[in-house]
Protein backbone atom coordinates (compact mmCIF):
# COMPACT_ATOMS: atom_id res chain seq x y z
CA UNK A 1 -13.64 -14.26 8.33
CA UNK A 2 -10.01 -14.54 8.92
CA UNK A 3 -6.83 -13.92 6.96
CA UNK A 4 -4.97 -17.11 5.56
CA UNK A 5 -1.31 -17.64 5.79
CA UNK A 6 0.76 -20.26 5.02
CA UNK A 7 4.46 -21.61 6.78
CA UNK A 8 7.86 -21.03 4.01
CA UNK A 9 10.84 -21.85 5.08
CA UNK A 10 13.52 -19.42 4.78
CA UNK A 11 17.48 -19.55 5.43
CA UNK A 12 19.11 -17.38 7.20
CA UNK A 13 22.65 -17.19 5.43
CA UNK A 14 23.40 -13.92 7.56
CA UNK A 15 25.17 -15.92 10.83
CA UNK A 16 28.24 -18.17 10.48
CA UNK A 17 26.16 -21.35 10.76
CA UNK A 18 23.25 -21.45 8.23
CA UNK A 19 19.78 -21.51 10.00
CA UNK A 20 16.64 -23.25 8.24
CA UNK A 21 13.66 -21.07 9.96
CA UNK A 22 9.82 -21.15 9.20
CA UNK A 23 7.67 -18.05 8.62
CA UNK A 24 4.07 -16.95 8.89
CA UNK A 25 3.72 -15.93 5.02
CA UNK A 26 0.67 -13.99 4.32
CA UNK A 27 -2.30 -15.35 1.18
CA UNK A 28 -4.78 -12.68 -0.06
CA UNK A 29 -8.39 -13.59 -1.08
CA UNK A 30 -7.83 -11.53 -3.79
CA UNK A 31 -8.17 -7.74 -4.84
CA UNK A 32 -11.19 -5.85 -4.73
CA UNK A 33 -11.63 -3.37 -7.22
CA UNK A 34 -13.12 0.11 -7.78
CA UNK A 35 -17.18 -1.66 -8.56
CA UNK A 36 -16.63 -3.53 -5.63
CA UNK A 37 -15.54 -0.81 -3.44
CA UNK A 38 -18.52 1.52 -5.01
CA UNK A 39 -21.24 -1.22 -4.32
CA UNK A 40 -20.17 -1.52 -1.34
CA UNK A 41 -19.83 1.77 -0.12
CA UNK A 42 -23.39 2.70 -1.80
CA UNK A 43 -25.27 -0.02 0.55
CA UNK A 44 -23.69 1.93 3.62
CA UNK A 45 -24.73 5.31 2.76
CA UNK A 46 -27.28 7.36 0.70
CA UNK A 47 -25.10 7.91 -2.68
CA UNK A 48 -25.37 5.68 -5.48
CA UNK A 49 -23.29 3.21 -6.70
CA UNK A 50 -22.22 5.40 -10.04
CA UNK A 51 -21.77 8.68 -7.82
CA UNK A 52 -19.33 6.96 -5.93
CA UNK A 53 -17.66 5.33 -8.55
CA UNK A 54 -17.22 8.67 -10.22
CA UNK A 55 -16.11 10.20 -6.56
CA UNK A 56 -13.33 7.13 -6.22
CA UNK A 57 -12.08 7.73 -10.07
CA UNK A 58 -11.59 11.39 -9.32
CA UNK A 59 -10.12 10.93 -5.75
CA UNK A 60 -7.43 9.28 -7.71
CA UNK A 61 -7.16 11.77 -10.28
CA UNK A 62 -6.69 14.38 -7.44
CA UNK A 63 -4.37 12.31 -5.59
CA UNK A 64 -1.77 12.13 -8.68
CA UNK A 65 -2.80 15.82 -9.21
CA UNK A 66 -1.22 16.86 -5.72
CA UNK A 67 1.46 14.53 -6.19
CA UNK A 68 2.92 16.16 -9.38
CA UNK A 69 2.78 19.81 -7.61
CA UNK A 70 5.06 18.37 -4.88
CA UNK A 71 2.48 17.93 -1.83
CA UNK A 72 2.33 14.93 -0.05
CA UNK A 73 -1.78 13.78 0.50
CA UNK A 74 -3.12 12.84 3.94
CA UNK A 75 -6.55 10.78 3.71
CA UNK A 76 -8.07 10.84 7.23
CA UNK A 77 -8.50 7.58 8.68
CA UNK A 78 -6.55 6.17 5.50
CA UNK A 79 -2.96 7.62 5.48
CA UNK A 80 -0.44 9.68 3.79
CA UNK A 81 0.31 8.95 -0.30
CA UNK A 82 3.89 10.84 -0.85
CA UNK A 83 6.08 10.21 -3.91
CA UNK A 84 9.86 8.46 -3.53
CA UNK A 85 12.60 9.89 -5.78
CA UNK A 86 16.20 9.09 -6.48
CA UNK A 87 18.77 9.90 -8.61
CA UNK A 88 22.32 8.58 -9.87
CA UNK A 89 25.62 9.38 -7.59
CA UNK A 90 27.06 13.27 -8.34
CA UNK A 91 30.66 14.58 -7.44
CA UNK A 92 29.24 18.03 -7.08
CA UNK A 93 26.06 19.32 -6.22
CA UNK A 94 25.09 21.27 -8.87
CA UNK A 95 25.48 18.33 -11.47
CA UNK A 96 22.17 16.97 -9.71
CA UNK A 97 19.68 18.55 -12.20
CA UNK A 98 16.37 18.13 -12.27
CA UNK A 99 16.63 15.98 -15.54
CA UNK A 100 18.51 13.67 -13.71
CA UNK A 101 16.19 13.12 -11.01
CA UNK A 102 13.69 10.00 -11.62
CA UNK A 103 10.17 9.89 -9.64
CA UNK A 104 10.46 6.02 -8.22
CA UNK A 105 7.13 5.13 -6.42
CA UNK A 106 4.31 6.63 -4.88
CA UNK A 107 4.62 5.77 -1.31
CA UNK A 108 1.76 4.85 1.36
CA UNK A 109 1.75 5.29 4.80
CA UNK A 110 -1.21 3.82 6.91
CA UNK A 111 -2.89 6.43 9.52
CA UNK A 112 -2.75 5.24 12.92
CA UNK A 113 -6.53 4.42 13.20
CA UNK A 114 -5.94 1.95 10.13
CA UNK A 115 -2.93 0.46 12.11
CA UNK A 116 -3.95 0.33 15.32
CA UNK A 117 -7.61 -2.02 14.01
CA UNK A 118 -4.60 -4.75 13.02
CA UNK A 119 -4.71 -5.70 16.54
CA UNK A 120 -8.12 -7.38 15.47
CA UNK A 121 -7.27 -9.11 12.04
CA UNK A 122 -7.78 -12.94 13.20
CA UNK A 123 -5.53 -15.54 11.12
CA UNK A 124 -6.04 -18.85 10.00
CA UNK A 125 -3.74 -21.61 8.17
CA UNK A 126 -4.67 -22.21 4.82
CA UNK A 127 -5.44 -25.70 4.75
CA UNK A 128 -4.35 -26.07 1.27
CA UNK A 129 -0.41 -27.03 2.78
């Protein structure tokens, strides 16, 4: 099955001359959620569909665990989750606090196994245009 996209036109107001230009844009199926990802994963192996419901639910309890103690965690053949901070401009170092530091997102970064398998993702127009 292959990935649908449909064409959006964009303009580029960056050059002197406005440019109208037309882009691949990306359409998911949809999401597939934690029962999906369970039933699925039961038919390939010898765990139930529960037991690895239970394993996903706690995988993401440990995930945020690690998170909050300041490591970054690296899921082999997955990627890297690592959390994005910021805070507000100082004038002198120590008036960055850690009260005034805010925890932003929780950041993903695909391994290079997961990457490199893009090269076989097949598109297709939606024909809904």
């Amino acid at each position: 099955m292959a990935y649908k996209y449909c064409v959006r036109r964009k303009t580029d107001k960056s050059k002197t001359k406005e440019q109208v230009k037309y882009y691949a844009v990306p359409i998911s199926s949809g999401t597939v959620g934690t029962e999906e990802l369970a039933e699925n994963i039961a038919h390939r192996c010898t765990l139930s569909e529960g037991d690895v419901r239970a394993t996903i639910v706690e995988l993401m309890h440990t995930i945020e665990q690690e998170l909050h103690k300041g490591y970054k965690v690296s899921l082999e053949g997955i990627g890297i989750f690592s959390l994005s901070a910021s805070s507000e401009g100082f004038d002198a170092p120590d008036e960055c606090t850690p009260s005034k530091v805010n925890a932003k997102r929780i950041c993903f970064l695909a391994d290079k196994k997961l990457k490199k398998n893009l090269r076989f993702v097949k598109f297709e127009k939606d024909k809904r245009e």
